[in-house]
Protein backbone atom coordinates (compact mmCIF):
# COMPACT_ATOMS: atom_id res chain seq x y z
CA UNK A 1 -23.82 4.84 3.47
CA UNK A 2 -22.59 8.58 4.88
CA UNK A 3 -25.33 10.13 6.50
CA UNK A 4 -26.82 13.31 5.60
CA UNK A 5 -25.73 12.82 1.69
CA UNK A 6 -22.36 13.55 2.47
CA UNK A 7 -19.66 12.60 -0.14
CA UNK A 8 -17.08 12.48 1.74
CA UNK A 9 -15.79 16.39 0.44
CA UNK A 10 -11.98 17.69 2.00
CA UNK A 11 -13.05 21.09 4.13
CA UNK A 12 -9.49 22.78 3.42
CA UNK A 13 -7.00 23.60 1.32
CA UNK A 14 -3.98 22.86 3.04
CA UNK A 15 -0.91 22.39 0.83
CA UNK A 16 2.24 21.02 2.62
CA UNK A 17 5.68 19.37 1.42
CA UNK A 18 3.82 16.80 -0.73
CA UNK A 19 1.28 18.13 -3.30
CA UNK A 20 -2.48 17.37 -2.70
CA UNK A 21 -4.84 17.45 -4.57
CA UNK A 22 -8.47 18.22 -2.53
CA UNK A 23 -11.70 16.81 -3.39
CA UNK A 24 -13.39 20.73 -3.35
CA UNK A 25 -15.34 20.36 -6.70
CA UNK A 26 -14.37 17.42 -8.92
CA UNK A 27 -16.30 17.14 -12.17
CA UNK A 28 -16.26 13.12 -12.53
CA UNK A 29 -17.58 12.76 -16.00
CA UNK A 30 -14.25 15.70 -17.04
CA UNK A 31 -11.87 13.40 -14.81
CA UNK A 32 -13.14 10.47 -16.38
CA UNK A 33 -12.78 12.06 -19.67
CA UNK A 34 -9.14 13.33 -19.54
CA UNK A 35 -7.88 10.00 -18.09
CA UNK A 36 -9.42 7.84 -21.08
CA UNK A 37 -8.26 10.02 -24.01
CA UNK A 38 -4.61 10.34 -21.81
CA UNK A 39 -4.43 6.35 -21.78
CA UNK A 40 -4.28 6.24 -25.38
CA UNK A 41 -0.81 7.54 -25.28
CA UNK A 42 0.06 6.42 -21.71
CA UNK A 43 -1.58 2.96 -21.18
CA UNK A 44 -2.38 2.32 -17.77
CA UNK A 45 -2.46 -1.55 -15.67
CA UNK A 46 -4.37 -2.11 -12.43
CA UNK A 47 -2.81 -4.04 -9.97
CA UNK A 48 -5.33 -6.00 -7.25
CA UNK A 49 -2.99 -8.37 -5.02
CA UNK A 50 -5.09 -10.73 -3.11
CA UNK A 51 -5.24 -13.63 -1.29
CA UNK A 52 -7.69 -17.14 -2.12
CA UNK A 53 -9.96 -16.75 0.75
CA UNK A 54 -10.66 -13.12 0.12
CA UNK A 55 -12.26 -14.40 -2.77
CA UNK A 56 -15.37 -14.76 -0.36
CA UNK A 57 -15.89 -10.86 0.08
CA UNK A 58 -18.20 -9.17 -1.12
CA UNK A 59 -15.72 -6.48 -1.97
CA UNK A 60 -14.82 -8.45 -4.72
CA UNK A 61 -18.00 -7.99 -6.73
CA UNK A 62 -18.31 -4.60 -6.66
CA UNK A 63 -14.40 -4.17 -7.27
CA UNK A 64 -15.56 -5.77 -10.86
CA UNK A 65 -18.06 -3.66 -11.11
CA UNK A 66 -16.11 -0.25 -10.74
CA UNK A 67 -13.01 -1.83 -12.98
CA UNK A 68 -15.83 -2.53 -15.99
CA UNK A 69 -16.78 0.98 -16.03
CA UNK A 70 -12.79 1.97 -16.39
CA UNK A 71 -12.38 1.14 -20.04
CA UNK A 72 -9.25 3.02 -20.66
CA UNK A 73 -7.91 0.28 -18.76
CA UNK A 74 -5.29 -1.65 -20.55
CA UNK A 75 -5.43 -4.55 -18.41
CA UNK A 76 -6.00 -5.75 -14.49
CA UNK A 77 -3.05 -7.60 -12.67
CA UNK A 78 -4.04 -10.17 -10.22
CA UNK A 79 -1.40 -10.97 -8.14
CA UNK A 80 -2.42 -14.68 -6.15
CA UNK A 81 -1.59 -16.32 -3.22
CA UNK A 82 -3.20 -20.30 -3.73
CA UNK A 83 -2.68 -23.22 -2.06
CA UNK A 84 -3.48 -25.23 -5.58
CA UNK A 85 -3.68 -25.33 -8.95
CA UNK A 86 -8.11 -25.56 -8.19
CA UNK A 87 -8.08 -22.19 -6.12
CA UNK A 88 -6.08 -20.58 -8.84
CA UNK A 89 -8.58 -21.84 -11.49
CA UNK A 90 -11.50 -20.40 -8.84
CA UNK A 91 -10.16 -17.19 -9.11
CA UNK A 92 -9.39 -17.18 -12.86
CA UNK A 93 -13.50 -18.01 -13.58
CA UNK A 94 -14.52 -14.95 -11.25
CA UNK A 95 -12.53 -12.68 -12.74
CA UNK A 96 -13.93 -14.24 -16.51
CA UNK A 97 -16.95 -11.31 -15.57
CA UNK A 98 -14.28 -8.71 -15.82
CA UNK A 99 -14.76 -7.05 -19.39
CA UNK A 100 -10.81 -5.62 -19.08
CA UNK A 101 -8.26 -7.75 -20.18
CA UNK A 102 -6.91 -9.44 -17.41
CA UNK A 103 -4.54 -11.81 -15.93
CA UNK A 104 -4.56 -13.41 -12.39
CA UNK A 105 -0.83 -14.45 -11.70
CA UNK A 106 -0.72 -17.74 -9.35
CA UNK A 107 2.69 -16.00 -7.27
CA UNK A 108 3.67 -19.27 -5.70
CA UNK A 109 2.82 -21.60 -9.04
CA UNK A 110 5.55 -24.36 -9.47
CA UNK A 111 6.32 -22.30 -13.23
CA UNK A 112 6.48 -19.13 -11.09
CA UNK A 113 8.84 -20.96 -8.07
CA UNK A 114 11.29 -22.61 -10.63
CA UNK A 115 11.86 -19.37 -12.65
CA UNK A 116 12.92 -17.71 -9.11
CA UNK A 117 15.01 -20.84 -8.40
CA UNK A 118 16.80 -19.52 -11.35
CA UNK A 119 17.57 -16.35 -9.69
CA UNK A 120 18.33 -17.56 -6.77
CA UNK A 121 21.33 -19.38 -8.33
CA UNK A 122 22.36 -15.65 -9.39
CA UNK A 123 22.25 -14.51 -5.86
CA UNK A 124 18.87 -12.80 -5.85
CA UNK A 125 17.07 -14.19 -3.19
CA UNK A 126 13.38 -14.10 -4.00
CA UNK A 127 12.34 -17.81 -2.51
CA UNK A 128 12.84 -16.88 1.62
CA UNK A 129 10.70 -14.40 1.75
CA UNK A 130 7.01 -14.62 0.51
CA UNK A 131 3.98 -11.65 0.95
CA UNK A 132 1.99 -9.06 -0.46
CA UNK A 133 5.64 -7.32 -1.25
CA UNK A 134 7.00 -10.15 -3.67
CA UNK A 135 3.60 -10.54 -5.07
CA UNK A 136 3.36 -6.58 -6.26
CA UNK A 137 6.75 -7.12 -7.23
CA UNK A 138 5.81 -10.03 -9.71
CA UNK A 139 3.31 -7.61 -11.19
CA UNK A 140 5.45 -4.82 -11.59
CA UNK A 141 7.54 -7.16 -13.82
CA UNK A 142 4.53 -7.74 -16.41
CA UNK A 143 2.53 -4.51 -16.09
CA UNK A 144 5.94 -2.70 -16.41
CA UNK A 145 6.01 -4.06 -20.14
CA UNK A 146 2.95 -2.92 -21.57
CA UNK A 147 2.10 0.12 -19.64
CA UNK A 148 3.29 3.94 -18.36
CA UNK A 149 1.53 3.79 -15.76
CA UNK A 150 0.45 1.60 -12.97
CA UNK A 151 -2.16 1.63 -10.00
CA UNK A 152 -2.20 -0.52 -6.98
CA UNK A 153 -4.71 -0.93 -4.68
CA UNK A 154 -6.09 -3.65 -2.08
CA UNK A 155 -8.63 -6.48 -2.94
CA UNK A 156 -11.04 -5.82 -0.04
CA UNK A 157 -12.50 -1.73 -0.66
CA UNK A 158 -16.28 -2.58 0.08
CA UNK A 159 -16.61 1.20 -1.34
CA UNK A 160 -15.01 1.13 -4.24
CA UNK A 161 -16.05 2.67 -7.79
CA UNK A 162 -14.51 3.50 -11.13
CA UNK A 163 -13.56 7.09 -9.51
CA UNK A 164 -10.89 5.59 -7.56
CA UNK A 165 -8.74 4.18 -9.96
CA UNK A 166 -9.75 7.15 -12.34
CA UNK A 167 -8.74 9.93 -9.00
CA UNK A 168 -5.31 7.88 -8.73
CA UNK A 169 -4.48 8.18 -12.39
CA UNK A 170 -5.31 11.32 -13.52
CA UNK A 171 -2.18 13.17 -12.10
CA UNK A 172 -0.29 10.87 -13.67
CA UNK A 173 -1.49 10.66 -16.94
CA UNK A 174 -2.57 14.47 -17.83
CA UNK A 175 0.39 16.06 -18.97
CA UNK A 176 0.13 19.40 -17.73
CA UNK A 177 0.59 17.64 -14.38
CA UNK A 178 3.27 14.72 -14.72
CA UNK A 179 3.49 13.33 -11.79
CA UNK A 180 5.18 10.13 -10.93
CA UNK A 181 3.84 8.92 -8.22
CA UNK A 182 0.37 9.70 -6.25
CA UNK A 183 -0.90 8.34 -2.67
CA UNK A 184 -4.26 7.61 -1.84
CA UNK A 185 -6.17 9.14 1.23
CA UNK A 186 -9.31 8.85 2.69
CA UNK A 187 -11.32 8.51 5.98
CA UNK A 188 -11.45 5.45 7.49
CA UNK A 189 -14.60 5.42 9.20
CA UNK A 190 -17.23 3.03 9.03
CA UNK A 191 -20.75 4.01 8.99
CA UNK A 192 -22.12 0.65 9.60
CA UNK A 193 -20.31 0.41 12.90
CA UNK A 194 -20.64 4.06 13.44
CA UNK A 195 -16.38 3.73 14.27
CA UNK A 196 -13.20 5.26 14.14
CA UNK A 197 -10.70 2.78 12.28
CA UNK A 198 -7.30 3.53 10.50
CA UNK A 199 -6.08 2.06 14.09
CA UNK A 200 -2.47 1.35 12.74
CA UNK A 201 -2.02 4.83 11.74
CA UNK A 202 -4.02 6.63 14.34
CA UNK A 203 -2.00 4.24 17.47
CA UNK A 204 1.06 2.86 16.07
CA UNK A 205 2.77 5.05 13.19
CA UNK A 206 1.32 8.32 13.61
CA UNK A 207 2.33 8.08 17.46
CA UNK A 208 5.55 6.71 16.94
CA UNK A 209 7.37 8.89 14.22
CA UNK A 210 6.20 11.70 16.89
CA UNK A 211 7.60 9.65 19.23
CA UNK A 212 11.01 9.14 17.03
CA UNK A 213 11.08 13.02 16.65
CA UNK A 214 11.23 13.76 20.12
CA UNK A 215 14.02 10.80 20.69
CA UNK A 216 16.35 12.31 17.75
CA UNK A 217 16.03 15.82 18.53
CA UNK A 218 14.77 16.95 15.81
CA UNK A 219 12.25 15.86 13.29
CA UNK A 220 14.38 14.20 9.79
CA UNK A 221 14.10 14.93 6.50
CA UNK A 222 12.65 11.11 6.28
CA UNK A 223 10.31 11.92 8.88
CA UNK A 224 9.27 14.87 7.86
CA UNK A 225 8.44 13.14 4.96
CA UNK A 226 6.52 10.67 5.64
CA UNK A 227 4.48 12.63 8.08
CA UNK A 228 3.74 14.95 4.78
CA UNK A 229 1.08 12.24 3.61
CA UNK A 230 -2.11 12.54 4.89
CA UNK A 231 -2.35 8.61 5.01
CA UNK A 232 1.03 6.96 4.36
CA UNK A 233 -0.02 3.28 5.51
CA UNK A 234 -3.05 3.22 2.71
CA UNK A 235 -2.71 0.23 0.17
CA UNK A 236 -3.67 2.84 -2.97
CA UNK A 237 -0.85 3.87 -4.77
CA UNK A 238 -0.28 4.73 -8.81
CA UNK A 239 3.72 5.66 -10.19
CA UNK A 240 5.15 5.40 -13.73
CA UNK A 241 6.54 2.08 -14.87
CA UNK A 242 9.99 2.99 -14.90
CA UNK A 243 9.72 4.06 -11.19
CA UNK A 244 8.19 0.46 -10.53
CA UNK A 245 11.11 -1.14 -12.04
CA UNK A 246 13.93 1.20 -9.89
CA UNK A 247 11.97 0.00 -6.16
CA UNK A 248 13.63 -1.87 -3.71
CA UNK A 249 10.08 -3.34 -1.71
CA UNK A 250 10.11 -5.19 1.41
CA UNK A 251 8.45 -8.81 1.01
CA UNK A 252 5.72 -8.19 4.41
CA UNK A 253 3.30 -5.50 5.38
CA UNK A 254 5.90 -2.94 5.49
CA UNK A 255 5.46 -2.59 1.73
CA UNK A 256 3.73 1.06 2.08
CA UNK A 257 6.69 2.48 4.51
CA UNK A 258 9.11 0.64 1.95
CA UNK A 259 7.70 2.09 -1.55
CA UNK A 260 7.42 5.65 0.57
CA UNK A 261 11.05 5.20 1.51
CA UNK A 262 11.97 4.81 -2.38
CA UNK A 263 10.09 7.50 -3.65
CA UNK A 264 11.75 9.41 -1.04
CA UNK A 265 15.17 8.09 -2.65
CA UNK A 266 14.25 8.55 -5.93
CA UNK A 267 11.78 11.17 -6.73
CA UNK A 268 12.04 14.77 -6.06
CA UNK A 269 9.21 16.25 -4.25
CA UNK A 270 7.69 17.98 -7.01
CA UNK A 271 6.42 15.11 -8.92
CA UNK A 272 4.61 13.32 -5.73
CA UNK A 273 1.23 14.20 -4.97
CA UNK A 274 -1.17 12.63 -2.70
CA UNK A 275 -4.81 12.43 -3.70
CA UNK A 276 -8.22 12.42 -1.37
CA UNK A 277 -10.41 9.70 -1.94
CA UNK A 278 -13.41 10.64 0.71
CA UNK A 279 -14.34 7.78 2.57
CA UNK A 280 -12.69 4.18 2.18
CA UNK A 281 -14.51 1.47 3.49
CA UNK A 282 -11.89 -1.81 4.02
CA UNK A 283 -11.95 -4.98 5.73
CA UNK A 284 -11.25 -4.41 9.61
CA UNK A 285 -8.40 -7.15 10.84
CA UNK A 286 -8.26 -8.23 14.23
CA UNK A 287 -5.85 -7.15 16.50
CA UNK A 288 -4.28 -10.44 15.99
CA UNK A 289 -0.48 -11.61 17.85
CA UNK A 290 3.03 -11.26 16.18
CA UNK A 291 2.38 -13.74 13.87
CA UNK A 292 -0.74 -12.55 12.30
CA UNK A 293 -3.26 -9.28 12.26
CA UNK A 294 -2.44 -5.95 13.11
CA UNK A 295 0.34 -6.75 15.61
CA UNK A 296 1.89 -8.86 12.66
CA UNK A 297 1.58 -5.27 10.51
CA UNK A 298 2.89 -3.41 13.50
CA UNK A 299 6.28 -5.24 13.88
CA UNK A 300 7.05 -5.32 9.91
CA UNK A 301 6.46 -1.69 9.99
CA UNK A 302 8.55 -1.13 12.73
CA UNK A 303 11.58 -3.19 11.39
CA UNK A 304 11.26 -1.36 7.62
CA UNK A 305 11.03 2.02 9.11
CA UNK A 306 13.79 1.72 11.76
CA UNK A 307 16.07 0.15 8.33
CA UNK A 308 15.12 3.31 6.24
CA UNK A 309 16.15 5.58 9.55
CA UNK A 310 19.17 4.13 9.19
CA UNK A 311 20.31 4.58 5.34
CA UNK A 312 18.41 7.64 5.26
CA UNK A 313 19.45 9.94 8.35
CA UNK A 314 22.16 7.49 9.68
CA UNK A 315 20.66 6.99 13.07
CA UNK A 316 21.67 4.99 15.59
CA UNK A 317 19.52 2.04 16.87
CA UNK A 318 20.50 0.28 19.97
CA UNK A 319 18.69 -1.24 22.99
CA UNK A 320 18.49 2.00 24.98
CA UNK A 321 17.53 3.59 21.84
CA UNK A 322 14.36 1.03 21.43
CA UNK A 323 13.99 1.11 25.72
CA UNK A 324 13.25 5.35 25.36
CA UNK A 325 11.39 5.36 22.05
CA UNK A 326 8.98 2.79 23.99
CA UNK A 327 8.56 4.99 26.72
CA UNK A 328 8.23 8.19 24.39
CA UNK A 329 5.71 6.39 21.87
CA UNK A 330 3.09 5.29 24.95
CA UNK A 331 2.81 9.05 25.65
CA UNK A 332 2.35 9.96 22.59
CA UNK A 333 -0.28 7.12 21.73
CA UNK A 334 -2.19 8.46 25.07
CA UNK A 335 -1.91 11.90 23.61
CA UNK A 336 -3.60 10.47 20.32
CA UNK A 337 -6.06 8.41 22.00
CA UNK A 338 -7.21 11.59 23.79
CA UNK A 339 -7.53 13.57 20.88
CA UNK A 340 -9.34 10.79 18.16
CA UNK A 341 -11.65 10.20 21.62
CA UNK A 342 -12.61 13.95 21.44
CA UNK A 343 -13.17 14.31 17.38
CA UNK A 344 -15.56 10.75 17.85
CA UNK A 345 -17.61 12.33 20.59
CA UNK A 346 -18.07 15.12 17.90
CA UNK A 347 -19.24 13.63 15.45
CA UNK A 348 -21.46 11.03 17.08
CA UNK A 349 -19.22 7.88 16.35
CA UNK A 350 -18.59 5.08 18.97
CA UNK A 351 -15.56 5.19 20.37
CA UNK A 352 -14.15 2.39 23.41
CA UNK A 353 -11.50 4.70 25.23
CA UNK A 354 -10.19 0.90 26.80
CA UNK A 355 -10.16 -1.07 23.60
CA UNK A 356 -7.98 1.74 22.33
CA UNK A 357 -5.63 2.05 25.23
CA UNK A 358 -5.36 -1.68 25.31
CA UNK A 359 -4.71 -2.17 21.66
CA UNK A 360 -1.79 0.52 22.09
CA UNK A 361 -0.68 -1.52 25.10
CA UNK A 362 -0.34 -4.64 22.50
CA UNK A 363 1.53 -2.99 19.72
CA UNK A 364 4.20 -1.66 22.89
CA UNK A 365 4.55 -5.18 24.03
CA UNK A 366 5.53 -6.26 21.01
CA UNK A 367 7.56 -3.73 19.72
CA UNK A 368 10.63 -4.16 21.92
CA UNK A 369 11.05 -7.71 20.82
CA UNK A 370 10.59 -6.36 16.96
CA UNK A 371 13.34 -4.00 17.47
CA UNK A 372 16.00 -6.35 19.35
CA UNK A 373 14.89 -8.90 16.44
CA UNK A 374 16.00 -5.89 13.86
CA UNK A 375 19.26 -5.30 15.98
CA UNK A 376 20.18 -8.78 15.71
CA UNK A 377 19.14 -8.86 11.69
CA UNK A 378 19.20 -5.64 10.45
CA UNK A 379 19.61 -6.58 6.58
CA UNK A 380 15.56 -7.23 6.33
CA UNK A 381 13.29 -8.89 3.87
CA UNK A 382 13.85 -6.32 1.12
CA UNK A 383 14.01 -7.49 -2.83
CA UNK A 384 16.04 -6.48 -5.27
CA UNK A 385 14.30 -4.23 -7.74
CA UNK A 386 13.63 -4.83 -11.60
CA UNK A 387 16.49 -3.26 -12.87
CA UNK A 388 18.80 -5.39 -11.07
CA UNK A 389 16.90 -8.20 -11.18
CA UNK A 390 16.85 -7.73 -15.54
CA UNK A 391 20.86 -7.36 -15.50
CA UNK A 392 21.08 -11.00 -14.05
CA UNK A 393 18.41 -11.97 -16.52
CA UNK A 394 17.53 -9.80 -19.30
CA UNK A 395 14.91 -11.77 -20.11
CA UNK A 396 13.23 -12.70 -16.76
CA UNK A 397 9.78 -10.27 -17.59
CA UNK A 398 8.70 -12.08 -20.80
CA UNK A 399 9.40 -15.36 -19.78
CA UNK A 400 7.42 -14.35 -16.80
CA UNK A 401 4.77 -12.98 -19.31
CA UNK A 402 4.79 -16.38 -20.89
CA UNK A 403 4.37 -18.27 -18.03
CA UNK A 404 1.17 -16.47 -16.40
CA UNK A 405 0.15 -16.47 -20.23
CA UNK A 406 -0.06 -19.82 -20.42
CA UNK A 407 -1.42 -20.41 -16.96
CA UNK A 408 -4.47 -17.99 -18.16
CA UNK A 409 -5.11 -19.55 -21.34
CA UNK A 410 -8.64 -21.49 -21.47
């Protein structure tokens, strides 16, 4: 719990590029209100991606919880990664205590794999490349038939309760705001550990767009852009379901960079907001090596935003490009260090000065060898979005539907 009663409030009322939308004085009960008498008109699917073995968290449980309370729900989207057809059936009998319709979608099911075979013999690669990006993407395709509008958010919030989903979806669902597309914030700090986390933000992307800016020249309109959210790695995100059928997503973890870098494409500023969430207490990964963990994270972030650079502000990437942008990011990251070392000392959290320098020291080891393996395959692990996807098969959703239908029946 936050010490002292705190909730977790914004202290300012700082409006930028990107609209957001403070937690000064939110009446719950008239949030919670306005979103269930909107989602009569504007139905509304949750969207939980997660893999078998988080099934063990405890974040789980209380997930459920939260989700019961949201009955304006029209349904909850379970996106699965399982090994076998007794892990899928696992995590179809925990989610039986859900009172919201619901369907848990087994991503890698041989019904699932043959209908992408089919694509695959139209050109649309969807077998190479498996993740948290194809999985959304699956979901997309059924929530995207029954709903306006469509949250996402990770399976492993240890915090979580029915105000998150309801925060996410009110801008998009009240229509004297009409948004399209809203990005979660929050704190991540854990009072349990009294620490500072967020480290792939604080030490990696935070550092290196700064780090990119100073490179360039000048800061781009992409950028500038990205560095408008308050959080843009989080995993919470809600946008219409025509915008979820119009995104090109990358299949790895740079799936938040990716969907930024299409709303940046497609979306004019006015109708994205990002929305505070107070404090957000996830599952801490390890530090890990390039094949897993938070280096793993680091170098499919890397490879997604150096793509989007590219299409967006036509930049350049070479070897001495990657050799200076090293060089410029480990200042910055010792700049950041220094100032996340002073705000912990304020406010009484533990904070290892080394651990930080040394995870910093790990993400710029690997990052060289993530941009000369860009260079040498720049196309990426992007997928095609819906709307291309439906013009090679118009009738790839329902027979989607009517496979995880089946699969959830009994």
């Amino acid at each position: 719990m936050c010490p002292c009663g705190a909730r977790g409030e914004t202290m300012d009322i700082k409006q930028e590029e990107i609209t957001t939308l403070h937690n000064l004085r939110v009446d719950e009960q008239a949030l919670m209100d306005s979103v269930r008498s909107n989602a009569e008109k504007r139905p509304v699917s949750v969207i939980t991606p997660m893999l078998y073995r988080e099934l063990q968290s405890p974040a789980l449980g209380k997930i459920v919880q939260g989700l019961n309370k949201c009955d304006y729900l029209k349904e909850v989207i379970i996106p699965l990664a399982a090994d076998n057809e007794k892990q899928f059936g696992k995590v179809k009998e925990f989610f039986s205590h859900l009172d919201i319709p619901n369907l848990v979608i087994w991503c890698n099911s041989p019904e699932v794999t043959g209908l992408l075979e089919e694509l695959n013999e139209e050109g649309l690669d969807f077998l190479t490349y498996k993740g948290k990006g194809r999985d959304v993407w699956l979901a997309f395709g059924i929530a995207s038939l029954r709903s306006y509008a469509i949250l996402v958010h990770d399976a492993d919030v240890h915090s979580y309760t029915e105000m998150y989903p309801t925060k996410m979806l009110y801008p998009l669902l009240e229509p004297e705001l009409d948004f399209k597309f809203n990005k979660g914030y929050y704190a991540r700090i854990s009072f349990e550990d009294n620490q500072m986390y967020g480290r792939v933000f604080r030490l990696f992307l935070n550092p290196l767009l700064q780090a990119l800016t100073d490179e360039i020249g000048t800061e781009s309109d992409f950028i500038r852009f990205l560095r408008s959210f308050r959080y843009p790695l989080s995993g919470e995100f809600a946008l219409t379901s025509d915008l979820a059928l119009d995104v090109d997503i990358p299949s790895d973890w740079g799936l938040e960079i990716g969907i930024l870098a299409e709303i940046y494409r497609n979306v004019t500023r006015k109708r994205i907001c990002q929305t505070d969430l107070g404090f957000y207490e996830h599952k801490h990964q390890k530090v890990g090596n390039p094949e897993e963990g938070l280096v793993r994270m680091t170098r499919d972030i890397l490879k997604t935003l150096l793509r989007t650079l590219i299409e967006n502000d036509q930049i350049q990437i070479s070897r001495k490009f990657l050799t200076t942008m090293l060089v410029l990011y480990r200042r910055r990251a010792q700049d950041c260090i220094r100032q996340y070392h002073a705000d912990a000392r304020y406010n009484n959290l533990d904070f290892d000065r080394h651990l930080e320098e040394t995870i910093v020291e790990q993400f710029s080891t690997n990052m060289m060898d993530a941009g000369i393996q860009y260079i040498e395959k720049p196309v990426g692990t992007r997928l095609p979005d819906w709307l291309r996807t439906m013009s090679a098969k118009k009738d790839i959703r329902h027979r989607l539907l009517d496979i995880v239908l089946e699969q959830n029946r009994g």
